[in-house]
PDB file of N, CA and C in Angstrom:
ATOM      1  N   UNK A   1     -48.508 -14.089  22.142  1.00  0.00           N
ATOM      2  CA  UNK A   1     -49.386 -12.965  22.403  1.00  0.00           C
ATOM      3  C   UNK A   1     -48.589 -11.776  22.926  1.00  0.00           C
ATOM      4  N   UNK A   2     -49.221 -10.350  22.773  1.00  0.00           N
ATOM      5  CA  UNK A   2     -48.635  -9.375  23.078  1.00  0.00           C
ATOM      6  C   UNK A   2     -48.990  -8.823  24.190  1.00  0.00           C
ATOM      7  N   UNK A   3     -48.117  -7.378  25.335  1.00  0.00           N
ATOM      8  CA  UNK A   3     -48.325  -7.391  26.016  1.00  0.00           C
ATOM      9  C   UNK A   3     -50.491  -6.748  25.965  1.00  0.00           C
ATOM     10  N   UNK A   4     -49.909  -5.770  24.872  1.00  0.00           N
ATOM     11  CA  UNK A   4     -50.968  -5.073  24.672  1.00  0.00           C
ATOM     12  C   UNK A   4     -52.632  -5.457  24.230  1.00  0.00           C
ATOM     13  N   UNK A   5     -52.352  -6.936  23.987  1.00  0.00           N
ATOM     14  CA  UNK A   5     -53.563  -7.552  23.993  1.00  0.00           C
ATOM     15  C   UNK A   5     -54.191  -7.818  24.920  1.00  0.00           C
ATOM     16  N   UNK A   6     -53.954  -7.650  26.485  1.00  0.00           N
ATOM     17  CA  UNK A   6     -54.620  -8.418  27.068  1.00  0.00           C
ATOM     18  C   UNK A   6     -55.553  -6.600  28.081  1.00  0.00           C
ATOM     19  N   UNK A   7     -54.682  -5.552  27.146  1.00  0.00           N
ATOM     20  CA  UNK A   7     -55.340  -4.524  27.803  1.00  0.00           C
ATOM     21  C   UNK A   7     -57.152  -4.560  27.563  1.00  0.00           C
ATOM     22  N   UNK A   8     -57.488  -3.744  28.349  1.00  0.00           N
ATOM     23  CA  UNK A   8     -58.816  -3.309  28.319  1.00  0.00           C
ATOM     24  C   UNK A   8     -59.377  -2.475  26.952  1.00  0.00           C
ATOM     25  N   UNK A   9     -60.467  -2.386  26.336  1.00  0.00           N
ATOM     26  CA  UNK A   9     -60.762  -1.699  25.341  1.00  0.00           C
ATOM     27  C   UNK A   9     -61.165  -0.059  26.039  1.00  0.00           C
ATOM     28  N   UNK A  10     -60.979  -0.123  27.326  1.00  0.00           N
ATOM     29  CA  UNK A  10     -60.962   1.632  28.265  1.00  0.00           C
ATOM     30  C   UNK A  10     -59.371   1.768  28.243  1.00  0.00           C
ATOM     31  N   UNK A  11     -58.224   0.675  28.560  1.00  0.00           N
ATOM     32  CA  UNK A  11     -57.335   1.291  29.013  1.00  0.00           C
ATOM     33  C   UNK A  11     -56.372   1.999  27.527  1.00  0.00           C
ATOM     34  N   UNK A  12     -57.103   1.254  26.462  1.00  0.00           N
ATOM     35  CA  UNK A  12     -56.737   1.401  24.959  1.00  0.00           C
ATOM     36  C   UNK A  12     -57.366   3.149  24.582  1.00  0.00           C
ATOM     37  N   UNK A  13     -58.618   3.164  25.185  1.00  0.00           N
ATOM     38  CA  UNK A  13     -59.109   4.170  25.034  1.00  0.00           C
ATOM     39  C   UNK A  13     -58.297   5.467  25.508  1.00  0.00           C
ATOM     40  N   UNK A  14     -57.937   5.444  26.410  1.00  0.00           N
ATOM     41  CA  UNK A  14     -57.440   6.676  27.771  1.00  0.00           C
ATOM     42  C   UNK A  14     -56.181   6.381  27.005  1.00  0.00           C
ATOM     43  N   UNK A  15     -55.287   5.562  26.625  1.00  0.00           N
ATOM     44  CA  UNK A  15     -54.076   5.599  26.435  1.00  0.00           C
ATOM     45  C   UNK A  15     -54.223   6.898  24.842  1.00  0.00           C
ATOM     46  N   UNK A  16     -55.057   6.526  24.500  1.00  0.00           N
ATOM     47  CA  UNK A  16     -55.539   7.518  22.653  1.00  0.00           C
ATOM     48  C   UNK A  16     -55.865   8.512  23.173  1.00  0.00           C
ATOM     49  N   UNK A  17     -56.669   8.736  24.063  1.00  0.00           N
ATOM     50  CA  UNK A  17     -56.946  10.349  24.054  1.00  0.00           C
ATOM     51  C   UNK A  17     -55.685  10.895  25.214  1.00  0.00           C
ATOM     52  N   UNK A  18     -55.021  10.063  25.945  1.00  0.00           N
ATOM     53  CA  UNK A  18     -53.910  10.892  26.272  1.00  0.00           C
ATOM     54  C   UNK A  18     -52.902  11.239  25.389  1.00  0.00           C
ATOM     55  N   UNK A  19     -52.617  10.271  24.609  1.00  0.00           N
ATOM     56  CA  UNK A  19     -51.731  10.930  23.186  1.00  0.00           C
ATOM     57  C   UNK A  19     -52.163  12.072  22.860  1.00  0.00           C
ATOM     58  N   UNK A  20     -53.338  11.781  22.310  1.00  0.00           N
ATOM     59  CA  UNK A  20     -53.951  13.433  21.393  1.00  0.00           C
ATOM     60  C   UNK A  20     -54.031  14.153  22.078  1.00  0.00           C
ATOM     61  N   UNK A  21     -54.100  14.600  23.295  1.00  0.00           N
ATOM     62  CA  UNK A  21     -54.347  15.584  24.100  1.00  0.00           C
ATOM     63  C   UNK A  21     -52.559  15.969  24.455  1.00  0.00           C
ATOM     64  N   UNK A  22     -51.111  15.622  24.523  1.00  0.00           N
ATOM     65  CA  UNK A  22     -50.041  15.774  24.008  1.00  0.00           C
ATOM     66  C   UNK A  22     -49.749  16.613  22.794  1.00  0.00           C
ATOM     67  N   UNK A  23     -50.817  15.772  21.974  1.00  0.00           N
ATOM     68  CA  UNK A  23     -50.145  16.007  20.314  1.00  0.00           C
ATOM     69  C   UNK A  23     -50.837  17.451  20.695  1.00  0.00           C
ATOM     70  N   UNK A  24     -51.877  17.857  20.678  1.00  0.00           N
ATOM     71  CA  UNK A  24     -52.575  18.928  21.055  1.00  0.00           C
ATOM     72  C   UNK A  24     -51.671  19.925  21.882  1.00  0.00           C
ATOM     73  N   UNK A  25     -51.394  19.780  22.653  1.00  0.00           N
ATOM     74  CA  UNK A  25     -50.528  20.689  23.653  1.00  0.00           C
ATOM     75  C   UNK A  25     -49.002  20.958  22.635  1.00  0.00           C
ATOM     76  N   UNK A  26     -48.459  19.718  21.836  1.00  0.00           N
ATOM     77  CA  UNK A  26     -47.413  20.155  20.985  1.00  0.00           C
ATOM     78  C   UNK A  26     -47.963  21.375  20.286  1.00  0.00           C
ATOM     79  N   UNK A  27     -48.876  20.831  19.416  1.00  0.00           N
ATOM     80  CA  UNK A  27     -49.071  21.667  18.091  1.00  0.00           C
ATOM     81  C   UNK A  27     -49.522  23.276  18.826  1.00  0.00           C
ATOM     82  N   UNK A  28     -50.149  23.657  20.308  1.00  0.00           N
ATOM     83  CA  UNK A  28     -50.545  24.809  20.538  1.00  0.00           C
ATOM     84  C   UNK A  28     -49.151  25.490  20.859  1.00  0.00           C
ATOM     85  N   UNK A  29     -48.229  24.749  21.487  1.00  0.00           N
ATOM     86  CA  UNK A  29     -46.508  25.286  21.825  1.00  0.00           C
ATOM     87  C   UNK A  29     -46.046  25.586  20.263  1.00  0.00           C
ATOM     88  N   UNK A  30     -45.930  25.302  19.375  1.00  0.00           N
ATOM     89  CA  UNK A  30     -45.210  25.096  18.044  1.00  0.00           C
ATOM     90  C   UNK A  30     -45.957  26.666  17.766  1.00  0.00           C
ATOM     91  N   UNK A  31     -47.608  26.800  17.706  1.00  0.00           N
ATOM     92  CA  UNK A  31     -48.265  27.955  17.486  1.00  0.00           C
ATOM     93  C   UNK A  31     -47.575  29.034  17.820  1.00  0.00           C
ATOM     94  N   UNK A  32     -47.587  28.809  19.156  1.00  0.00           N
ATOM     95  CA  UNK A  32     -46.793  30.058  19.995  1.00  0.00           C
ATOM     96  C   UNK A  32     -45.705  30.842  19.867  1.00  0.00           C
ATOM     97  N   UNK A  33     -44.520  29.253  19.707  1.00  0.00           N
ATOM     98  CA  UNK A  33     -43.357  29.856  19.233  1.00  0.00           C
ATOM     99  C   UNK A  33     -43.418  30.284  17.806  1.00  0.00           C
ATOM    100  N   UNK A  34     -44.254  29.955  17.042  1.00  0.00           N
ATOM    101  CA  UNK A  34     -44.125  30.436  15.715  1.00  0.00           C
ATOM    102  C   UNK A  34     -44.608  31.694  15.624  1.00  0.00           C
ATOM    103  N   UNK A  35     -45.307  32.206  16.150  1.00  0.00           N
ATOM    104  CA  UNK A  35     -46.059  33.592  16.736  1.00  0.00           C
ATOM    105  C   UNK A  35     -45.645  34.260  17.333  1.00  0.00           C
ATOM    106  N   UNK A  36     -44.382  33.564  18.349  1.00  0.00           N
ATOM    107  CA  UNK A  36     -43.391  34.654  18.962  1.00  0.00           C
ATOM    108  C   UNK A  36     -42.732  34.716  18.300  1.00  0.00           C
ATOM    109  N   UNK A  37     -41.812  34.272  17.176  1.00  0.00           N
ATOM    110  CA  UNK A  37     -40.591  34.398  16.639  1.00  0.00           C
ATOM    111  C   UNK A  37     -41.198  35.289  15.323  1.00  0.00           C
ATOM    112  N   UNK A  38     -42.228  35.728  14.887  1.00  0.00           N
ATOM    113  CA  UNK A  38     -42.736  36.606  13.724  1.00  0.00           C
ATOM    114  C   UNK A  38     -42.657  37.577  13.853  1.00  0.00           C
ATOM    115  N   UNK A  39     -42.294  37.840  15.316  1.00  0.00           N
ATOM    116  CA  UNK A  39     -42.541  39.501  15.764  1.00  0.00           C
ATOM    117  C   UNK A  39     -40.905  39.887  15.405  1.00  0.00           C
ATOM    118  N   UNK A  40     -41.001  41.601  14.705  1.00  0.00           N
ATOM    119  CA  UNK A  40     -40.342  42.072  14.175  1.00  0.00           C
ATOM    120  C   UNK A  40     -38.902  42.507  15.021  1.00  0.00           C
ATOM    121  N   UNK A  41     -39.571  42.347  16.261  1.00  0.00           N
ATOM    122  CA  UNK A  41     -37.875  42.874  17.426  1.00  0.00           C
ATOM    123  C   UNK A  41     -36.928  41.287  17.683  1.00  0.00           C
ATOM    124  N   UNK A  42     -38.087  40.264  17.568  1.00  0.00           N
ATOM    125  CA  UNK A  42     -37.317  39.033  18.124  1.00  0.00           C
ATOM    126  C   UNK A  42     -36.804  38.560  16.594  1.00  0.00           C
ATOM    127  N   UNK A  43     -37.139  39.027  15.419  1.00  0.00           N
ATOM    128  CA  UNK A  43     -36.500  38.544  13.974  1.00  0.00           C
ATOM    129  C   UNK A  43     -35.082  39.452  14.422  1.00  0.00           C
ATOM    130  N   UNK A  44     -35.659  40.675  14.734  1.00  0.00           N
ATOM    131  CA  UNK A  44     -34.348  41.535  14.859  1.00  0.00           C
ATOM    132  C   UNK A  44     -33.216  40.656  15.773  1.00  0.00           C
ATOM    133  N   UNK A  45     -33.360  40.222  16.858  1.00  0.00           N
ATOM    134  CA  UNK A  45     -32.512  40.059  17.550  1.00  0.00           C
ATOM    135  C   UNK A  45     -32.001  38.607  17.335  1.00  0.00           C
ATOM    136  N   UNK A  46     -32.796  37.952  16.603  1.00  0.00           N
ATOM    137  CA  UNK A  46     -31.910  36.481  16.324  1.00  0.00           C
ATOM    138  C   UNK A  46     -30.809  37.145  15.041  1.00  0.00           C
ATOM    139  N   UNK A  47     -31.335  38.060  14.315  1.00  0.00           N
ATOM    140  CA  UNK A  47     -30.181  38.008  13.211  1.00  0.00           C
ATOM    141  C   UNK A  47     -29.190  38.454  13.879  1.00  0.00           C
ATOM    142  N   UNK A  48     -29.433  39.349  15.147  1.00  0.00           N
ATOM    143  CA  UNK A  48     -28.085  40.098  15.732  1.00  0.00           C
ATOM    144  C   UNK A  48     -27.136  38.784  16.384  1.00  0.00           C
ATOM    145  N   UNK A  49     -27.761  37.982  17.394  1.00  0.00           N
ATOM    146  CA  UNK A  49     -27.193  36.621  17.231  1.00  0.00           C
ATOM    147  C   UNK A  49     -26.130  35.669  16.070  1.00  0.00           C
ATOM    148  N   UNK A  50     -26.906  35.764  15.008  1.00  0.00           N
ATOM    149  CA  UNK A  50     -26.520  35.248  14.331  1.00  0.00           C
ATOM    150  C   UNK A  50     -25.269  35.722  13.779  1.00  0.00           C
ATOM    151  N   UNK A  51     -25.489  37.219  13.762  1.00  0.00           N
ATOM    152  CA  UNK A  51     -24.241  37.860  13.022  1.00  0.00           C
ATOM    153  C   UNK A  51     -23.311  37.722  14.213  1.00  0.00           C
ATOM    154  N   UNK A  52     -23.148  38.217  15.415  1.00  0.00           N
ATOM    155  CA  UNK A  52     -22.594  38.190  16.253  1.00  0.00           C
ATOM    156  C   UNK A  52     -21.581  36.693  16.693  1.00  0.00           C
ATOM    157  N   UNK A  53     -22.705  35.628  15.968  1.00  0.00           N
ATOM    158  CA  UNK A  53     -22.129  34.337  16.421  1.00  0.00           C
ATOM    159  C   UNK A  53     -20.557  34.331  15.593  1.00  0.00           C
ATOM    160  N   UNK A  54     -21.541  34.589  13.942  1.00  0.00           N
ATOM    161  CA  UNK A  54     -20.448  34.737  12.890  1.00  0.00           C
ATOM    162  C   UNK A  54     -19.184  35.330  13.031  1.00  0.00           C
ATOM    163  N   UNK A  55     -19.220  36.516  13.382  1.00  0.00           N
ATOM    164  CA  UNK A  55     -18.029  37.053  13.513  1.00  0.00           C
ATOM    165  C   UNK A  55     -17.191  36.798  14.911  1.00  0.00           C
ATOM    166  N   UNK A  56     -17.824  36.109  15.842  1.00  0.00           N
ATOM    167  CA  UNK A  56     -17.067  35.637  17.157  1.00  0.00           C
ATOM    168  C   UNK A  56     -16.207  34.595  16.394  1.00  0.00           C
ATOM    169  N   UNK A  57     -16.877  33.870  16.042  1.00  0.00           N
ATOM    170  CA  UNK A  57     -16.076  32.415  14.970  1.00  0.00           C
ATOM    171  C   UNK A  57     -15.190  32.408  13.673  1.00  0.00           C
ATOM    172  N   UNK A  58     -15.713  33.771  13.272  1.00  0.00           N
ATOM    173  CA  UNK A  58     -14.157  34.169  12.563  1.00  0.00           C
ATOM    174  C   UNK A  58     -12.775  34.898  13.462  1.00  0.00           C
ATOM    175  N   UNK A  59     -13.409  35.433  14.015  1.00  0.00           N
ATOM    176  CA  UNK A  59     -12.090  36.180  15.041  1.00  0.00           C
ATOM    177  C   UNK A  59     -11.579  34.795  15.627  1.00  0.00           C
ATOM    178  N   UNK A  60     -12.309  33.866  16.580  1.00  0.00           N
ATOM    179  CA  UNK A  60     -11.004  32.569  16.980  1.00  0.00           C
ATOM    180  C   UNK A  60     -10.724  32.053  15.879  1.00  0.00           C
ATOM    181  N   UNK A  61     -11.391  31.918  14.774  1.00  0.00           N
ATOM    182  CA  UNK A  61     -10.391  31.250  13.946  1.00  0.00           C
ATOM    183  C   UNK A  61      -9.250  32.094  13.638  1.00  0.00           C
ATOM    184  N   UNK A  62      -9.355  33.391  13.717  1.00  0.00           N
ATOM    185  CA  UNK A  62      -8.437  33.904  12.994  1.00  0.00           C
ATOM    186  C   UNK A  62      -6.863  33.866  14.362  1.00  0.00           C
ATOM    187  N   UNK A  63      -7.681  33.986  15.507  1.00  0.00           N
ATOM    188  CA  UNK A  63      -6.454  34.027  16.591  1.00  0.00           C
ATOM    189  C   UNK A  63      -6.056  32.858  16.924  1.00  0.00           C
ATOM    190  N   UNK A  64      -6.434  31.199  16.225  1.00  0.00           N
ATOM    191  CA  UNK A  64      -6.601  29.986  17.083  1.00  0.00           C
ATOM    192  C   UNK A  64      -5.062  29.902  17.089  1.00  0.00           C
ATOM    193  N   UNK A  65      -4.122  30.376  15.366  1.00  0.00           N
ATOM    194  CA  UNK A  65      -3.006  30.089  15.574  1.00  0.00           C
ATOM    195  C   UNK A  65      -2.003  30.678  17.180  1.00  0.00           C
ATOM    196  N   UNK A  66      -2.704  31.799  17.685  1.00  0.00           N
ATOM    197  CA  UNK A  66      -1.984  32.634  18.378  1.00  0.00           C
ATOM    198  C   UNK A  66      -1.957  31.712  20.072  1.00  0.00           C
ATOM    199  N   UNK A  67      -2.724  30.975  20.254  1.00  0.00           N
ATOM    200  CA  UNK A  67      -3.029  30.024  21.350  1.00  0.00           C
ATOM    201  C   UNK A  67      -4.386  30.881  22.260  1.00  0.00           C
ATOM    202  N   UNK A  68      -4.613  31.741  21.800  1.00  0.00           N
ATOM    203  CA  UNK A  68      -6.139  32.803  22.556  1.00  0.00           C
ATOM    204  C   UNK A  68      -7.038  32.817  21.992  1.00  0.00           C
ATOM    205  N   UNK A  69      -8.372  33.229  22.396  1.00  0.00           N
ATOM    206  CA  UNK A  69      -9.511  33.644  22.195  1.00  0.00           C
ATOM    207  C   UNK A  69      -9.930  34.444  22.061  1.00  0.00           C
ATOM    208  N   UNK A  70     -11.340  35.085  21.950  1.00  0.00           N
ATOM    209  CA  UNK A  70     -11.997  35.922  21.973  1.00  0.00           C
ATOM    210  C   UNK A  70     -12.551  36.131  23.302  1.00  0.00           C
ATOM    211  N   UNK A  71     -13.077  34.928  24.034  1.00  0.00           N
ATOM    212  CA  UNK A  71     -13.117  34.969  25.455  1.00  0.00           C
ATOM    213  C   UNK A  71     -11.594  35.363  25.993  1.00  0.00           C
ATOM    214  N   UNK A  72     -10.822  34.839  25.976  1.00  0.00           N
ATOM    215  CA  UNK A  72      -9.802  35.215  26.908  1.00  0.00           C
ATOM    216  C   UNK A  72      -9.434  36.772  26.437  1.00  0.00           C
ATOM    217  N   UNK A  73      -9.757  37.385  25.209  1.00  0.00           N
ATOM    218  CA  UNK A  73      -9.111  39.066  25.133  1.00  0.00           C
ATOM    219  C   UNK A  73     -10.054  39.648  25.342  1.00  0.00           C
ATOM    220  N   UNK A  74     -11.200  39.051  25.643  1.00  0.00           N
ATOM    221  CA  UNK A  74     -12.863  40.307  26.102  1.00  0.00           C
ATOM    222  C   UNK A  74     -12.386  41.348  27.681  1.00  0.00           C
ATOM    223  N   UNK A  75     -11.943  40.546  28.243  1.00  0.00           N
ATOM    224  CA  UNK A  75     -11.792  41.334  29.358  1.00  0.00           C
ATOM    225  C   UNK A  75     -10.917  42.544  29.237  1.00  0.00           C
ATOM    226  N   UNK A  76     -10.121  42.329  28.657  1.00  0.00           N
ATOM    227  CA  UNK A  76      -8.868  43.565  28.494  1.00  0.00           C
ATOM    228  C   UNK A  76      -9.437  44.330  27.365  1.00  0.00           C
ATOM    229  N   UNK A  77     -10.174  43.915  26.477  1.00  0.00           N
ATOM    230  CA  UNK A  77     -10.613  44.675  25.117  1.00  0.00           C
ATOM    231  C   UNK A  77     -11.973  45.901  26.008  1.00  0.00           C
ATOM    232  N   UNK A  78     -12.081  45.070  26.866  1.00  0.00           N
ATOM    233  CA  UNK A  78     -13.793  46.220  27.391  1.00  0.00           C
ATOM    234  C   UNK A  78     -12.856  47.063  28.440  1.00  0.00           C
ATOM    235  N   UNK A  79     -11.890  46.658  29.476  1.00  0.00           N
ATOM    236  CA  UNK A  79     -11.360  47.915  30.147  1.00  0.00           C
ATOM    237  C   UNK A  79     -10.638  48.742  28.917  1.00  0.00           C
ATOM    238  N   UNK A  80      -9.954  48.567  28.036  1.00  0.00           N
ATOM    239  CA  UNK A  80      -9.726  49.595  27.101  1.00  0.00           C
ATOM    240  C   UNK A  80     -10.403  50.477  26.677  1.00  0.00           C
ATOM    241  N   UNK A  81     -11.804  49.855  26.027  1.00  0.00           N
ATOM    242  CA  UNK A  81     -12.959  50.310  25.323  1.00  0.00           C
ATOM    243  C   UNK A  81     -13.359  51.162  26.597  1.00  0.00           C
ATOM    244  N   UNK A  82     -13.216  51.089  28.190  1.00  0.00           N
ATOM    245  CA  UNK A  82     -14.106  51.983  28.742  1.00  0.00           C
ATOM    246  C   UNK A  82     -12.916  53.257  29.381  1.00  0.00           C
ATOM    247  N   UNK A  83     -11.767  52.540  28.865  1.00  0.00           N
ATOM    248  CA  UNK A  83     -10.879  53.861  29.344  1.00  0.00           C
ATOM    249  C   UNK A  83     -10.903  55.011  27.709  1.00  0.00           C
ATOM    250  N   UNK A  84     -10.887  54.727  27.070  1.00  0.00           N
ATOM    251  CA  UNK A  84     -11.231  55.118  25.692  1.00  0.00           C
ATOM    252  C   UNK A  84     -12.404  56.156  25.579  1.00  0.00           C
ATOM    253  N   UNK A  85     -13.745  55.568  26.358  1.00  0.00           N
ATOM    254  CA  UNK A  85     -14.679  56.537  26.069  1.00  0.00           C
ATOM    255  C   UNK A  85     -14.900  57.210  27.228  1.00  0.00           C
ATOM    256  N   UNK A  86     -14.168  57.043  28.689  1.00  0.00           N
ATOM    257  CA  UNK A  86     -14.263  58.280  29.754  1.00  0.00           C
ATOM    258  C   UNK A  86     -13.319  59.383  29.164  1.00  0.00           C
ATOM    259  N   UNK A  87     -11.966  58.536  28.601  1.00  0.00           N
ATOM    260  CA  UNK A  87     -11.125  60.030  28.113  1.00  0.00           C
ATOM    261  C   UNK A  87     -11.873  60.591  26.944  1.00  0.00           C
ATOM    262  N   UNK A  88     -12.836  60.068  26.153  1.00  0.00           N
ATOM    263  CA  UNK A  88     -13.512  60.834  24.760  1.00  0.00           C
ATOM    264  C   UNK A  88     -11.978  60.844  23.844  1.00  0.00           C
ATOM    265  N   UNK A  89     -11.331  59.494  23.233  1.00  0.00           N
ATOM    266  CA  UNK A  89     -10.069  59.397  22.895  1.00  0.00           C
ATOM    267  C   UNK A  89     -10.962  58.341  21.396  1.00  0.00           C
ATOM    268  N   UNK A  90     -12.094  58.263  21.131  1.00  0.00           N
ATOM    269  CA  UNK A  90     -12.468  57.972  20.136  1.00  0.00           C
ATOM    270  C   UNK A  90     -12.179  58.142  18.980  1.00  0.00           C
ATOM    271  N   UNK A  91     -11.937  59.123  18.579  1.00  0.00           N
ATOM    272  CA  UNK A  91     -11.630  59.241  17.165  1.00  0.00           C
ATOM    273  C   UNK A  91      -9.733  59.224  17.034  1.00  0.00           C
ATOM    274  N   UNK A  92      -9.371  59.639  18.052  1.00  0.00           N
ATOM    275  CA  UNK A  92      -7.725  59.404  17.750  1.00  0.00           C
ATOM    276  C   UNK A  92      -7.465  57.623  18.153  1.00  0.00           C
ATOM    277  N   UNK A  93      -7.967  57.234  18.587  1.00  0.00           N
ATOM    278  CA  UNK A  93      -8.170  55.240  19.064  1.00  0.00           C
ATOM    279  C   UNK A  93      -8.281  54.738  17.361  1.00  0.00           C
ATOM    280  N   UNK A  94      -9.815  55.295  16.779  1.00  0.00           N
ATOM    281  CA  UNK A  94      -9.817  54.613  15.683  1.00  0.00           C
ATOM    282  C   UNK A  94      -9.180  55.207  14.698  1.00  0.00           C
ATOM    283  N   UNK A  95      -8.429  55.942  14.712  1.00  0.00           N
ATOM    284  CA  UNK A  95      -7.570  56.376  13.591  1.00  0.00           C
ATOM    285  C   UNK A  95      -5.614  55.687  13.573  1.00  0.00           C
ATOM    286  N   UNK A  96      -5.406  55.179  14.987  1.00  0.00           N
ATOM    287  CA  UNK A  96      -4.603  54.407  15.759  1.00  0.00           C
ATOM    288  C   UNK A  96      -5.015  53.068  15.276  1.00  0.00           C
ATOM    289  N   UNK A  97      -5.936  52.547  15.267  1.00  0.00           N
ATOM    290  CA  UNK A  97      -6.344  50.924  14.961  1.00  0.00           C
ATOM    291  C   UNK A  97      -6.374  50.918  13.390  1.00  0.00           C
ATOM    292  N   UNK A  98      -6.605  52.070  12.679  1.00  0.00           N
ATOM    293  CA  UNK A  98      -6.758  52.055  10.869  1.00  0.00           C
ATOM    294  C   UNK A  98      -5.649  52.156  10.739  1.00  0.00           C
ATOM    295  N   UNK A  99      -4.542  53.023  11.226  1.00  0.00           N
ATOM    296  CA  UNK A  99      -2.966  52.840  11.023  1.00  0.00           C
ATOM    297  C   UNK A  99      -2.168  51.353  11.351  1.00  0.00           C
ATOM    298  N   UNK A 100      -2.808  50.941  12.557  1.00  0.00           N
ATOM    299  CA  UNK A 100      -2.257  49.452  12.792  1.00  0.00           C
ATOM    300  C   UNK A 100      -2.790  48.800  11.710  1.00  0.00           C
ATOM    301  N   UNK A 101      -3.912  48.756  11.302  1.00  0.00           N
ATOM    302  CA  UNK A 101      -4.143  47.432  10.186  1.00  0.00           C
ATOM    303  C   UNK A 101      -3.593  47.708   9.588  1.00  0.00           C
ATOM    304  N   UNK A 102      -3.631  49.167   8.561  1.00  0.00           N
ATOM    305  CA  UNK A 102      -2.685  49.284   7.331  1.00  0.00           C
ATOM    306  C   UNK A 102      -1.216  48.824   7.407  1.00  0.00           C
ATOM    307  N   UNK A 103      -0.686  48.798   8.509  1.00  0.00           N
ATOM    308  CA  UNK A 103       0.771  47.966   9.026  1.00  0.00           C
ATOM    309  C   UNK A 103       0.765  46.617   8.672  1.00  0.00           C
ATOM    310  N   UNK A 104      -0.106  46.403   9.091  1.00  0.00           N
ATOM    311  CA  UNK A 104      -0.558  44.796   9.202  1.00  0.00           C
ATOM    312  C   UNK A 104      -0.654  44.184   8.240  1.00  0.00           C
ATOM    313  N   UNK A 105      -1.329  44.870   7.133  1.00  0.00           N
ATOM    314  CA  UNK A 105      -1.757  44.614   6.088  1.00  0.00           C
ATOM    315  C   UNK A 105      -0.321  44.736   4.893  1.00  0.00           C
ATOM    316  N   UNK A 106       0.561  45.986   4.997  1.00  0.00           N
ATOM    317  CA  UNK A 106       1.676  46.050   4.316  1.00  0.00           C
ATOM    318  C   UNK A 106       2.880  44.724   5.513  1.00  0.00           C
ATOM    319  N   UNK A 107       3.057  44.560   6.106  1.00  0.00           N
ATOM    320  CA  UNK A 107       3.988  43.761   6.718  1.00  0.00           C
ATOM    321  C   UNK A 107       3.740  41.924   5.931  1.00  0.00           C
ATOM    322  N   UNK A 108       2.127  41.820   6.155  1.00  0.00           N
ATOM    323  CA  UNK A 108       1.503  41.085   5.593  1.00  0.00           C
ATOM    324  C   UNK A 108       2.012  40.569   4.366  1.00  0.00           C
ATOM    325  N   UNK A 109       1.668  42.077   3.253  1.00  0.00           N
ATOM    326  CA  UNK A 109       1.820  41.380   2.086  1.00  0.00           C
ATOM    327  C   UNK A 109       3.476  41.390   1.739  1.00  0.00           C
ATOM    328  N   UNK A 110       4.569  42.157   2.335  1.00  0.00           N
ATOM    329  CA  UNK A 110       5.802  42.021   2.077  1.00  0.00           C
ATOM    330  C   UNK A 110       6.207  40.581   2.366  1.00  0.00           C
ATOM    331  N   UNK A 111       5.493  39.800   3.452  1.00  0.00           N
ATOM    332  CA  UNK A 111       6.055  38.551   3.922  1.00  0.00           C
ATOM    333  C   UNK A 111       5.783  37.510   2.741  1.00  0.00           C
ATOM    334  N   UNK A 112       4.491  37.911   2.160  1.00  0.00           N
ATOM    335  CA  UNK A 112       3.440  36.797   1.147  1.00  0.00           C
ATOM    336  C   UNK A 112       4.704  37.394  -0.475  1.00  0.00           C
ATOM    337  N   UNK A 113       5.047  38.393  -0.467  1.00  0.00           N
ATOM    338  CA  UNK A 113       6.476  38.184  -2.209  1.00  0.00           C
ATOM    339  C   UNK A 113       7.314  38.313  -1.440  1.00  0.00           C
ATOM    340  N   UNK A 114       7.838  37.831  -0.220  1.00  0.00           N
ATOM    341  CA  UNK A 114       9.003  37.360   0.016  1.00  0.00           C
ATOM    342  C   UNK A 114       9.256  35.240   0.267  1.00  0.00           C
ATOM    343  N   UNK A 115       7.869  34.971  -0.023  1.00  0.00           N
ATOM    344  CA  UNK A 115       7.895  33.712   0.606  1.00  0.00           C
ATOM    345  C   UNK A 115       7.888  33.420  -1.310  1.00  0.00           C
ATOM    346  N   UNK A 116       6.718  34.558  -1.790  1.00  0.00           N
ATOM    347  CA  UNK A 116       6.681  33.654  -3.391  1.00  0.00           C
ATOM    348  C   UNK A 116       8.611  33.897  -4.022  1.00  0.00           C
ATOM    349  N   UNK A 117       9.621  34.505  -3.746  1.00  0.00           N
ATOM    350  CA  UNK A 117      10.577  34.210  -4.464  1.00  0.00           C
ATOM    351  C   UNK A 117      11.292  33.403  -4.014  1.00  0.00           C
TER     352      UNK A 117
END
């Protein structure tokens, strides 16, 4: 015999409507969040998440060889970024960072037909 046989046909009862009254409270939470997440600022801000996640996870991959992070260069990247925009040094900064890549990018590919000969 089981334990559950020897219950009461009340304690069988109360045990069913406490379930459903659960399942009930799930399905009104599930409502909610599905009703909060439709709204057009919180769609907005998960994709910003999302993109944000993306490109955090390409940048360490791209630095993992270097032994750093993205956490470990945030701190020095935002005092830059705020010495940058008290001097108003914006447009000569990003014209400085488009010259570094293009470096980067020619150093780059001289290394990639010096490895193919």
């Amino acid at each position: 015999m089981d334990k559950n046989d020897h219950r009461s046909h009340e304690e069988k009862k109360r045990a069913l409507l406490r379930d459903g009254e659960f399942f009930r409270a799930g399905v009104a939470h599930a409502r909610a969040q599905i009703k909060h997440a439709a709204r057009p600022e919180v769609m907005f801000h998960t994709a910003l998440d999302h993109a944000t996640w993306a490109l955090r996870a390409r940048a360490d991959s791209l630095l993992k060889p270097t032994g750093t992070s993205v956490t470990a260069l945030a701190p020095y990247a935002l005092t830059v970024l705020g010495f940058i925009r008290k001097r108003k040094l914006g447009k000569p900064a990003l014209g400085v960072a488009a010259l570094t890549g293009i470096a980067a990018w020619y150093v780059q590919r001289k290394r990639a037909q010096q490895v193919a000969y």
